[in-house]
PDB file of N, CA and C in Angstrom:
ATOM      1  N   UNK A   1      19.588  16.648 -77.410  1.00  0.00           N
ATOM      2  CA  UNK A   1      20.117  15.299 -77.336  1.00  0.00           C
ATOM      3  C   UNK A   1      20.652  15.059 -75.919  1.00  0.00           C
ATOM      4  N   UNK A   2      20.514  13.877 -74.955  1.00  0.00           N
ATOM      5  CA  UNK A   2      20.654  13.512 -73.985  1.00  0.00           C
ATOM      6  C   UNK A   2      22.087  13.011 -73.687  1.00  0.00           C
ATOM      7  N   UNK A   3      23.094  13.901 -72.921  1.00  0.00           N
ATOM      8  CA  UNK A   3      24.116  13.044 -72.570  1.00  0.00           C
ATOM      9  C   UNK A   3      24.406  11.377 -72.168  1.00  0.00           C
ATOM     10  N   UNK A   4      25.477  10.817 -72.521  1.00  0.00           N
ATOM     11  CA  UNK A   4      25.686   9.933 -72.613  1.00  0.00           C
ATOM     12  C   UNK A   4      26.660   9.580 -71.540  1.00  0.00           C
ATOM     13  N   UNK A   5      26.528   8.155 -70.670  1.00  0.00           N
ATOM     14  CA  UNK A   5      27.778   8.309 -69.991  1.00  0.00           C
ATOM     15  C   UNK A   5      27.942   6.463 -70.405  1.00  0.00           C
ATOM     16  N   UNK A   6      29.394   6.155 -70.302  1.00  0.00           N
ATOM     17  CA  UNK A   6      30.024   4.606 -71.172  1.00  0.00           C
ATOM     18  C   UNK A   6      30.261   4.578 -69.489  1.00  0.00           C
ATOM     19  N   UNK A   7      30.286   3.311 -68.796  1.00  0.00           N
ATOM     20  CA  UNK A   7      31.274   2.644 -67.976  1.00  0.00           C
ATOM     21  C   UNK A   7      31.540   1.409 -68.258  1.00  0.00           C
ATOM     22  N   UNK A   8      32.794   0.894 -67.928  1.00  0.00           N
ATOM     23  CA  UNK A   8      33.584  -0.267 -67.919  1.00  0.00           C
ATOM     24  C   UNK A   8      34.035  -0.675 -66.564  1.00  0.00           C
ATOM     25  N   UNK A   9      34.106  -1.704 -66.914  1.00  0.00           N
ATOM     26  CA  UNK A   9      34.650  -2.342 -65.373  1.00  0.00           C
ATOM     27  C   UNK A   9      35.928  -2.979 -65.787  1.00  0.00           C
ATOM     28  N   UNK A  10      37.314  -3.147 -65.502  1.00  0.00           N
ATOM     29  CA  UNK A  10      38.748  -3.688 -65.279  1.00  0.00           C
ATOM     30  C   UNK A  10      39.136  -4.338 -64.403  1.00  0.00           C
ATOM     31  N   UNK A  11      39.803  -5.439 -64.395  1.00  0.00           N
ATOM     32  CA  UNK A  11      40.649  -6.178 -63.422  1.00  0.00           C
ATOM     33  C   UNK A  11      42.203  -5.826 -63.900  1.00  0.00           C
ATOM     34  N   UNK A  12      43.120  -5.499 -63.419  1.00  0.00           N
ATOM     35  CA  UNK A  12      44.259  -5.357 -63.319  1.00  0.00           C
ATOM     36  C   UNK A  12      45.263  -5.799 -62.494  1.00  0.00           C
ATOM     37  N   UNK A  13      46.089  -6.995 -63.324  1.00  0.00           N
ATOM     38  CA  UNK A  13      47.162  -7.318 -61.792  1.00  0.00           C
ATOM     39  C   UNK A  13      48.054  -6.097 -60.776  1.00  0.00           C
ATOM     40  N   UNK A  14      48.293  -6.266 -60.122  1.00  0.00           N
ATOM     41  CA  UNK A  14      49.360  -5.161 -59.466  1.00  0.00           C
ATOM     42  C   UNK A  14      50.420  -4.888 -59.891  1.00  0.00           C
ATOM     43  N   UNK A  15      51.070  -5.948 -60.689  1.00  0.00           N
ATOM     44  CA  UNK A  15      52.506  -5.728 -61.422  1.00  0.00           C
ATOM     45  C   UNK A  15      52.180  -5.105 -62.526  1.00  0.00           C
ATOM     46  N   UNK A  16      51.073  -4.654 -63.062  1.00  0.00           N
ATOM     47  CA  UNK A  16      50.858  -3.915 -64.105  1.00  0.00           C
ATOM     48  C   UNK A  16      50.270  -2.825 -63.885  1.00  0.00           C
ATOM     49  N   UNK A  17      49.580  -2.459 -63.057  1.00  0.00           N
ATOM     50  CA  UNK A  17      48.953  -1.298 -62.504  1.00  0.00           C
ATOM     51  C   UNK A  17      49.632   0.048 -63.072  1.00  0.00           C
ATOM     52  N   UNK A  18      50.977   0.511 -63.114  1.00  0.00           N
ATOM     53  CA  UNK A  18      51.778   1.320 -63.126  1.00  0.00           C
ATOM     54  C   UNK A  18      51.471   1.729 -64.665  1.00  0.00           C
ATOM     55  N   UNK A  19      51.825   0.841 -65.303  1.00  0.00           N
ATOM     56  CA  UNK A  19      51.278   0.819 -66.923  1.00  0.00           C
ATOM     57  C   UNK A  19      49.820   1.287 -67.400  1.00  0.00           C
ATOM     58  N   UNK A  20      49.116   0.587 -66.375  1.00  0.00           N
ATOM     59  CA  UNK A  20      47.833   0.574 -66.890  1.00  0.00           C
ATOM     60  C   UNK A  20      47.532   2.122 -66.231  1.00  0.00           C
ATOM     61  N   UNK A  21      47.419   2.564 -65.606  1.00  0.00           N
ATOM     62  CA  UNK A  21      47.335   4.319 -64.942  1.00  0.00           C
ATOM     63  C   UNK A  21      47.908   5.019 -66.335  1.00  0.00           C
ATOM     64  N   UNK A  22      49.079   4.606 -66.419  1.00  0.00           N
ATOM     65  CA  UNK A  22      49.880   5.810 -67.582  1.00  0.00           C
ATOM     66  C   UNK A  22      48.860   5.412 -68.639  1.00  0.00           C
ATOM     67  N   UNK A  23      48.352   4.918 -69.153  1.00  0.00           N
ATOM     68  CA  UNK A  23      47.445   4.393 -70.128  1.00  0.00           C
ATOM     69  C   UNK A  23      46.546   5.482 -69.934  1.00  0.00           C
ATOM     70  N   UNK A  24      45.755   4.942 -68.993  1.00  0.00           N
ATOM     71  CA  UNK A  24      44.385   6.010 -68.361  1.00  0.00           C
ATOM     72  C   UNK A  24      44.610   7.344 -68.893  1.00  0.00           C
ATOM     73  N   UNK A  25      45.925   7.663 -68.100  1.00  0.00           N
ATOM     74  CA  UNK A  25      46.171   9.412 -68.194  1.00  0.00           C
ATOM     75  C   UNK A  25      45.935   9.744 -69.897  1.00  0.00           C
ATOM     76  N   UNK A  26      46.840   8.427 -70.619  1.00  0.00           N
ATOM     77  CA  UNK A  26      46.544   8.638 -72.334  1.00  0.00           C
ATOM     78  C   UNK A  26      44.897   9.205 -72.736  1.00  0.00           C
ATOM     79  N   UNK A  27      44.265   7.979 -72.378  1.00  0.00           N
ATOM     80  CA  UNK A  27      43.087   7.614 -72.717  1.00  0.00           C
ATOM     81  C   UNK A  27      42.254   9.279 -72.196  1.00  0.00           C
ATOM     82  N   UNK A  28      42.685   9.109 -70.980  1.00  0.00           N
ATOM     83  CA  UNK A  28      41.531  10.798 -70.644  1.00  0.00           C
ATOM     84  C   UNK A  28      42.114  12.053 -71.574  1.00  0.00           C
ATOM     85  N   UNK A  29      43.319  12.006 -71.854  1.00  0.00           N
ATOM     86  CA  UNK A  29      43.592  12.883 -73.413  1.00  0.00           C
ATOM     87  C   UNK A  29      43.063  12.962 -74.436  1.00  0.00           C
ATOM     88  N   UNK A  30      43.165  11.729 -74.941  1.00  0.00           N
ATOM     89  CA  UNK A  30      42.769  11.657 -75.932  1.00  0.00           C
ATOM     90  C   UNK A  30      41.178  11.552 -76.124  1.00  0.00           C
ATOM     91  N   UNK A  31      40.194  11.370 -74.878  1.00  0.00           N
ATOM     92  CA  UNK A  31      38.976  11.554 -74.569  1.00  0.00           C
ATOM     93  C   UNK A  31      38.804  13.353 -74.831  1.00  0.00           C
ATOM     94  N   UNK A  32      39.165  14.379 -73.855  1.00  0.00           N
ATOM     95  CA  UNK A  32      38.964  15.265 -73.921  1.00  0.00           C
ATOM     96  C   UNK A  32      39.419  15.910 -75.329  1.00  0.00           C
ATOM     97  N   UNK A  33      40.361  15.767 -76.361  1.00  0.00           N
ATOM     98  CA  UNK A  33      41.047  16.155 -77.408  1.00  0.00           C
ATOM     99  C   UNK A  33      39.616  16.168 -78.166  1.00  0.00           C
ATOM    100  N   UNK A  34      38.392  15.004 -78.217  1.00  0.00           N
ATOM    101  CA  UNK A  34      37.310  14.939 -79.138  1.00  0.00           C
ATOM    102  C   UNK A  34      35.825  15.368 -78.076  1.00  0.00           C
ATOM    103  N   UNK A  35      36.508  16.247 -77.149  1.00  0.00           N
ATOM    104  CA  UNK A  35      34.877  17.208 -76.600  1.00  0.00           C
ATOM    105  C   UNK A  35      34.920  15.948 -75.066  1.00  0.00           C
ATOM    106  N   UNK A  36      34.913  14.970 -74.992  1.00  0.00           N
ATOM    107  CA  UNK A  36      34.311  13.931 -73.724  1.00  0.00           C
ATOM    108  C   UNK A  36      35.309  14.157 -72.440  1.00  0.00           C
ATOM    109  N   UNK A  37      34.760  13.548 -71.500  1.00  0.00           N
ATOM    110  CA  UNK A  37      35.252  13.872 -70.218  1.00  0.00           C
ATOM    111  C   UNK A  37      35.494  12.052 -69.886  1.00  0.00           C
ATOM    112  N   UNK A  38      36.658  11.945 -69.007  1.00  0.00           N
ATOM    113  CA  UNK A  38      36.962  10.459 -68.744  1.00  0.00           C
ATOM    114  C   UNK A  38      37.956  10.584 -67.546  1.00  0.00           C
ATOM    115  N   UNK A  39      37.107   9.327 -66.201  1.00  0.00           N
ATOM    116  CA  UNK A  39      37.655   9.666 -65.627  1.00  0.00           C
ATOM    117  C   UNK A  39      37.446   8.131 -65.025  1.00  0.00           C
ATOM    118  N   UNK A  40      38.146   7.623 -63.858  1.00  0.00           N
ATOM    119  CA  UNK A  40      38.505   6.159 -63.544  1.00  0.00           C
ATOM    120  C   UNK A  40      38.397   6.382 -62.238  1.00  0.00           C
ATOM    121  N   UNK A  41      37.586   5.101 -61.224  1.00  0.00           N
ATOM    122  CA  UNK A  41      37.832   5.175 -60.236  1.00  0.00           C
ATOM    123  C   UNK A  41      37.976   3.524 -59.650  1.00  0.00           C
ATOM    124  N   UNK A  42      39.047   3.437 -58.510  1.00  0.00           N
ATOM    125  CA  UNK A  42      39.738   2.396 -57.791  1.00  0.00           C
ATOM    126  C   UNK A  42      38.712   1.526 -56.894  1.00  0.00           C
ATOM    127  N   UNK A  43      38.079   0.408 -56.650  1.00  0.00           N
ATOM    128  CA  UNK A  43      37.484  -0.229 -55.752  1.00  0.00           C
ATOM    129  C   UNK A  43      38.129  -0.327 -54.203  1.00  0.00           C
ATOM    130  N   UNK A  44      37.797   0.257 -53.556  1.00  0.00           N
ATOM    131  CA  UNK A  44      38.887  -0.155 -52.135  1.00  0.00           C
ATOM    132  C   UNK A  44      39.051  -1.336 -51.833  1.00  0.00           C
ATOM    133  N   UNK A  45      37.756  -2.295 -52.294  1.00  0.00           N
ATOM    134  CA  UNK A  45      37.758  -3.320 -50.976  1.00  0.00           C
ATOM    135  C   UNK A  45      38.465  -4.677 -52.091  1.00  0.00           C
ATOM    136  N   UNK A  46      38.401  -4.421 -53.575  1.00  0.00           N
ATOM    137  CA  UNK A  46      38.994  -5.188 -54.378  1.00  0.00           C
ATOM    138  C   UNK A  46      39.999  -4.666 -55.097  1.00  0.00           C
ATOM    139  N   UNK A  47      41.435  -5.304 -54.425  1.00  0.00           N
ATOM    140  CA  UNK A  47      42.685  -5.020 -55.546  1.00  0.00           C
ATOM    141  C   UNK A  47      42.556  -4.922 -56.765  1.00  0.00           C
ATOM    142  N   UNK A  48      42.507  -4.348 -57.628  1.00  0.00           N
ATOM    143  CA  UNK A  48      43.317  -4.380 -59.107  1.00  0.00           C
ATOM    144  C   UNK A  48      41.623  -4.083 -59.449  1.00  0.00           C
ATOM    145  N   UNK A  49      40.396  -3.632 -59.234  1.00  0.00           N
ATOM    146  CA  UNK A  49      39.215  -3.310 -59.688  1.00  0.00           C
ATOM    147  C   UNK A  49      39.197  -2.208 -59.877  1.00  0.00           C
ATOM    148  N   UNK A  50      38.892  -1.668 -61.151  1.00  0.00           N
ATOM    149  CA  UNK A  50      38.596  -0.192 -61.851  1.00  0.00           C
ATOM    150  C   UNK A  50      37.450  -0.069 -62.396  1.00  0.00           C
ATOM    151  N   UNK A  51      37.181   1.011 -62.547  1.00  0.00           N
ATOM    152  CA  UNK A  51      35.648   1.597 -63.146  1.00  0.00           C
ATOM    153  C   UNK A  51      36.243   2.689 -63.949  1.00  0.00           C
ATOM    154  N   UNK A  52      35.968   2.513 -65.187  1.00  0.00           N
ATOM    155  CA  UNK A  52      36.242   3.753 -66.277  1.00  0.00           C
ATOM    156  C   UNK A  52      34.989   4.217 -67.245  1.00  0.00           C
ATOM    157  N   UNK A  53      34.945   5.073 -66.960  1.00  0.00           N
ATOM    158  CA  UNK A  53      33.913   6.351 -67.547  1.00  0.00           C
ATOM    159  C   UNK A  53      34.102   7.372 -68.356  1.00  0.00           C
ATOM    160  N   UNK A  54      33.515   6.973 -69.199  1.00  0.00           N
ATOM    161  CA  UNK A  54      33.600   8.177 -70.549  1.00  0.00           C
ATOM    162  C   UNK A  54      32.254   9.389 -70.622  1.00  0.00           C
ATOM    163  N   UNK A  55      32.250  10.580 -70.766  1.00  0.00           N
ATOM    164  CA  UNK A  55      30.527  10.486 -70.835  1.00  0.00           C
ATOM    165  C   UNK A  55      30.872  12.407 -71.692  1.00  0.00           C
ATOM    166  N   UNK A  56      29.747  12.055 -72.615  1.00  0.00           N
ATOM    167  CA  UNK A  56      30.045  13.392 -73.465  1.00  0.00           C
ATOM    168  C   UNK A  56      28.341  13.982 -73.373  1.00  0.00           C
ATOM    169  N   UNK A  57      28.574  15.149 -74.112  1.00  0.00           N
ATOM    170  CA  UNK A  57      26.901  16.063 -74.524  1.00  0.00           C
ATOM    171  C   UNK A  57      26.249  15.660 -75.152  1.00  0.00           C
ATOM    172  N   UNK A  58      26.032  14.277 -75.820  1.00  0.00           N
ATOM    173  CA  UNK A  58      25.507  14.000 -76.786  1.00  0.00           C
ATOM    174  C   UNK A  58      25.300  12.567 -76.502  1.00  0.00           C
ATOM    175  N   UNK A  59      25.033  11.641 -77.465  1.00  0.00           N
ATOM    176  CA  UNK A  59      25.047  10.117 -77.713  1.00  0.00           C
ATOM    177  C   UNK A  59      26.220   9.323 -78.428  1.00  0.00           C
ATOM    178  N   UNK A  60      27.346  10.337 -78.016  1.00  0.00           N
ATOM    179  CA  UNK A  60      28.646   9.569 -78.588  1.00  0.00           C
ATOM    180  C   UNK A  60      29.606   8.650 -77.588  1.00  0.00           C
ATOM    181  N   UNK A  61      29.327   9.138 -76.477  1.00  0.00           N
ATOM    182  CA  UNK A  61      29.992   8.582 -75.399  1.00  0.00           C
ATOM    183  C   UNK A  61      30.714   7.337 -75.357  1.00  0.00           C
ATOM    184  N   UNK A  62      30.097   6.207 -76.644  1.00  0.00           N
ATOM    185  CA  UNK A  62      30.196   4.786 -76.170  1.00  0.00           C
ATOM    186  C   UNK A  62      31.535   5.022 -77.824  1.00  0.00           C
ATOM    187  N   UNK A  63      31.568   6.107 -78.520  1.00  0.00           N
ATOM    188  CA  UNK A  63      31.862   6.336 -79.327  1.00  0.00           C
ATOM    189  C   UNK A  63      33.625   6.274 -79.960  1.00  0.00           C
ATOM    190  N   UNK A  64      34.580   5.752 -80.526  1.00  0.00           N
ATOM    191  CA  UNK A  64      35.924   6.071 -80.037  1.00  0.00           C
ATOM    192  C   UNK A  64      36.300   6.510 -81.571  1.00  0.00           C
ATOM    193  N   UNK A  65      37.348   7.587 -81.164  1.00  0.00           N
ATOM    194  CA  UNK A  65      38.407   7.762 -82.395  1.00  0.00           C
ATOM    195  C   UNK A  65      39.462   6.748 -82.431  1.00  0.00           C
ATOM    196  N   UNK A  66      40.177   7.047 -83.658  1.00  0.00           N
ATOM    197  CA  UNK A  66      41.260   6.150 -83.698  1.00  0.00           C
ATOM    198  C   UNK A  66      42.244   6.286 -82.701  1.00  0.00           C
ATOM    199  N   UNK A  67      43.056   7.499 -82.235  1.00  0.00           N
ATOM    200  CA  UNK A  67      43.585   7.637 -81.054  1.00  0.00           C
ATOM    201  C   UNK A  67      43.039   6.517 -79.603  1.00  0.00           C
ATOM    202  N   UNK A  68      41.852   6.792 -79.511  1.00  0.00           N
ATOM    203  CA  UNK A  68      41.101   6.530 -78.554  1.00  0.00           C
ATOM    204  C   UNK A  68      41.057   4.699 -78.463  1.00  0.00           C
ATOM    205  N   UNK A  69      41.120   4.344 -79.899  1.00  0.00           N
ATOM    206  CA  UNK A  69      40.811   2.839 -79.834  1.00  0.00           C
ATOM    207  C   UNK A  69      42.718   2.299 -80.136  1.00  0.00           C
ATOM    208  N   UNK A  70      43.458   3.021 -79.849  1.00  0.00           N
ATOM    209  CA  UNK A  70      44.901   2.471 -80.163  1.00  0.00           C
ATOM    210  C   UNK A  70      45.660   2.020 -78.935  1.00  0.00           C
ATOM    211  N   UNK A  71      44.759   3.166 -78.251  1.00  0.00           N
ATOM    212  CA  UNK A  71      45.338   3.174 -76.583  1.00  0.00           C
ATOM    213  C   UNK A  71      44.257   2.111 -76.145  1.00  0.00           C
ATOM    214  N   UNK A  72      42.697   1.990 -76.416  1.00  0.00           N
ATOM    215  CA  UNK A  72      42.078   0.911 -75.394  1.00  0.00           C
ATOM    216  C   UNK A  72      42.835  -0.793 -76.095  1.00  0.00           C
ATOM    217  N   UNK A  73      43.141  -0.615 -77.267  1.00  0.00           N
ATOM    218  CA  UNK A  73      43.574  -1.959 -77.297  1.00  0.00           C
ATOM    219  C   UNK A  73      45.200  -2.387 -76.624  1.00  0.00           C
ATOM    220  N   UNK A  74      46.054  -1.449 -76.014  1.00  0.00           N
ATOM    221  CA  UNK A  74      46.925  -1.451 -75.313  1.00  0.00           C
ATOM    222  C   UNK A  74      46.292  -1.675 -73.769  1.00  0.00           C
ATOM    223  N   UNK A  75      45.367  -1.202 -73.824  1.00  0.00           N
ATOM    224  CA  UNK A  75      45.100  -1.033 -72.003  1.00  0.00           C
ATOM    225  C   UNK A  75      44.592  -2.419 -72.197  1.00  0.00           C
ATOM    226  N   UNK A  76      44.145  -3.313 -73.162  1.00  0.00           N
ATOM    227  CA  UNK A  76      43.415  -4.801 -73.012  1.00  0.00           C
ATOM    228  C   UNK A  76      44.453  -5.453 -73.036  1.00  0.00           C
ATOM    229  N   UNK A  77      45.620  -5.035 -73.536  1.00  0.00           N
ATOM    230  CA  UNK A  77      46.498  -5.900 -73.106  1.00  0.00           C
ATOM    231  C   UNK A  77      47.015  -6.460 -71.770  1.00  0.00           C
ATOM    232  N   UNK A  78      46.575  -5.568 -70.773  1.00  0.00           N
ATOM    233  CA  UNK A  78      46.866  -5.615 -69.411  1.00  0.00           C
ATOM    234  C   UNK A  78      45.774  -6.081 -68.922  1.00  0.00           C
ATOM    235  N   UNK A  79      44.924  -5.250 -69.088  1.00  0.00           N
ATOM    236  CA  UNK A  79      43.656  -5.516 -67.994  1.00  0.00           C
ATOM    237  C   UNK A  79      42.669  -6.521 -68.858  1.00  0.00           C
ATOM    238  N   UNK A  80      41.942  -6.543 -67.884  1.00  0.00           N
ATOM    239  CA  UNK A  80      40.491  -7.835 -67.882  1.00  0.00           C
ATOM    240  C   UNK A  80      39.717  -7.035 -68.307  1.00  0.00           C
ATOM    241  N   UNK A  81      38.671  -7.265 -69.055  1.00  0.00           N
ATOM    242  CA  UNK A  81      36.968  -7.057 -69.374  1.00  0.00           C
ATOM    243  C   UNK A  81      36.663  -7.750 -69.512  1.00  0.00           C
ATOM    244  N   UNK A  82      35.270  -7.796 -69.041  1.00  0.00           N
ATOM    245  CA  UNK A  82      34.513  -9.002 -69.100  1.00  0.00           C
ATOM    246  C   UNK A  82      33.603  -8.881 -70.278  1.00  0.00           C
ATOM    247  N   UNK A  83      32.898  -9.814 -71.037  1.00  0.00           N
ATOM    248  CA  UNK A  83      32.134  -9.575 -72.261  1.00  0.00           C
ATOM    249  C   UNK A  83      31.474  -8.791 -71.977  1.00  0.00           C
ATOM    250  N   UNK A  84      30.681  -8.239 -71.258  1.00  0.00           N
ATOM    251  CA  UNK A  84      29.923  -7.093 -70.101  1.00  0.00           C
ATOM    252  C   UNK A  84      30.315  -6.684 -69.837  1.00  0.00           C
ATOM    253  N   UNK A  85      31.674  -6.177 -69.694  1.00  0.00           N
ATOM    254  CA  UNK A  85      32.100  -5.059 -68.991  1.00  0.00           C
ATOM    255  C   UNK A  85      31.734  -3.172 -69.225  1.00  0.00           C
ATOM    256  N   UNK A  86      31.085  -3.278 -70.391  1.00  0.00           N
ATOM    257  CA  UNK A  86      30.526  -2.018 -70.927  1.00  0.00           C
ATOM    258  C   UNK A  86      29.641  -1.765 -70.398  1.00  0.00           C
ATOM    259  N   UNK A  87      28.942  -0.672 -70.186  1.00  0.00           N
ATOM    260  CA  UNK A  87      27.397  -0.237 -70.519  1.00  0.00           C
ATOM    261  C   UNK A  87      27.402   1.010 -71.187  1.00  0.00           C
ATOM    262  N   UNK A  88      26.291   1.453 -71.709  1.00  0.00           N
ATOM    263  CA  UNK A  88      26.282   2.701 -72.006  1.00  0.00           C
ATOM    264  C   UNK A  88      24.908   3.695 -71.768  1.00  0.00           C
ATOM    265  N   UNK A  89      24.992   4.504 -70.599  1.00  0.00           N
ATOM    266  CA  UNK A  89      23.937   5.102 -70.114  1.00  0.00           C
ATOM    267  C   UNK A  89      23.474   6.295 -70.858  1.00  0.00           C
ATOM    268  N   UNK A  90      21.811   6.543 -71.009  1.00  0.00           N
ATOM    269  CA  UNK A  90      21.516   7.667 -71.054  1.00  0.00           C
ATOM    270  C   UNK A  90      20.913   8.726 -70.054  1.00  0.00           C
ATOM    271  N   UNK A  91      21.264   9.654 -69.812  1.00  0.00           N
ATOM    272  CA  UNK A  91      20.794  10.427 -69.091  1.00  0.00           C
ATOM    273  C   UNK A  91      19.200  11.058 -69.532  1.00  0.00           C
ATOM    274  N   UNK A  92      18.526  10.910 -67.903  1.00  0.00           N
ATOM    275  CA  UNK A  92      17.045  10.720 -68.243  1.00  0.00           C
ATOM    276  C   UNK A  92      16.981  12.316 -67.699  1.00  0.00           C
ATOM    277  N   UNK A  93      15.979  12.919 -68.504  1.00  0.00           N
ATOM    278  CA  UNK A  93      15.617  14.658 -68.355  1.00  0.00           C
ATOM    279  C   UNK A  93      14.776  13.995 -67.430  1.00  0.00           C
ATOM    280  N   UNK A  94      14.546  15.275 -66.734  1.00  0.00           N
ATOM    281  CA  UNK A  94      12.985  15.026 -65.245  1.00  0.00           C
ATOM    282  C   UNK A  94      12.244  16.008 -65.927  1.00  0.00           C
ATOM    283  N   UNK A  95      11.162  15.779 -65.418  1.00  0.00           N
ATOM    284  CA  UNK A  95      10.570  16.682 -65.897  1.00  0.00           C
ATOM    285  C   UNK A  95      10.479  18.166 -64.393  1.00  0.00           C
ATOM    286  N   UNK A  96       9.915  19.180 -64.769  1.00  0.00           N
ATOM    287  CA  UNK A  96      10.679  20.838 -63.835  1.00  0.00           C
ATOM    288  C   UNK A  96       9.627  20.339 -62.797  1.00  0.00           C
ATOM    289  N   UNK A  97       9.714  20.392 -61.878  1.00  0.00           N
ATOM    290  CA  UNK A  97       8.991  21.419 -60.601  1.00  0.00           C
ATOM    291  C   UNK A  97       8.890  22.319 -60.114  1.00  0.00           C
ATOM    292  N   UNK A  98       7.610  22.850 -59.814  1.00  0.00           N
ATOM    293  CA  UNK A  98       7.973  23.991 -59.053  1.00  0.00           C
ATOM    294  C   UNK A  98       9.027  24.660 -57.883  1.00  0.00           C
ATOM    295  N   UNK A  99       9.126  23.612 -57.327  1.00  0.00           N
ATOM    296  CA  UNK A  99      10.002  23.658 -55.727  1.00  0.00           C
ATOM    297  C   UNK A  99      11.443  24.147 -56.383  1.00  0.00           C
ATOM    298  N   UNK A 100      12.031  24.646 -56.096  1.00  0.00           N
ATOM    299  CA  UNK A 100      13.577  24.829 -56.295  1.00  0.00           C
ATOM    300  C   UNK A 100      14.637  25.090 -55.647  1.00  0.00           C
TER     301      UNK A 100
END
């Protein structure tokens, strides 16, 4: 089965930022607690723009526990998504070459 990786995109004001991080730190807990890896990264050139990424061994990635969905509906309290703000990727096998 082909790993899975979720990204989201966030807008966050600055007066909330502080909140919304301690959130994150939740959220990548409670990510790793059920096997997945989650990790967030900052836009330089746009204030308050985040990218959050979930991505597990399997096709669960886009997947949440209850933990997991207690804390994202706290983090929506702060931040923006856009109806799109999801995707959910699969990772494509190559096929081998010789060269290595």
């Amino acid at each position: 089965m082909a790993r899975t990786l979720t990204a989201a995109r966030a807008m966050v004001r600055p007066d909330d930022e502080p909140r919304y991080l301690a959130l994150l730190a939740e959220r990548a807990g409670a990510a790793r607690r059920r096997g997945a890896r989650f990790w967030t990264f900052r836009n330089r050139s746009t204030p308050g723009a985040f990218l959050e990424f979930t991505e597990t061994a399997d096709d669960t990635a886009g997947a949440r526990n209850a933990e997991e969905l207690e804390i994202e509906h706290r983090m929506r309290e702060i931040a923006l998504y856009g109806p799109d703000a999801e995707e959910v990727w699969e990772e494509l096998p190559l096929p081998a070459t010789g060269a290595q």
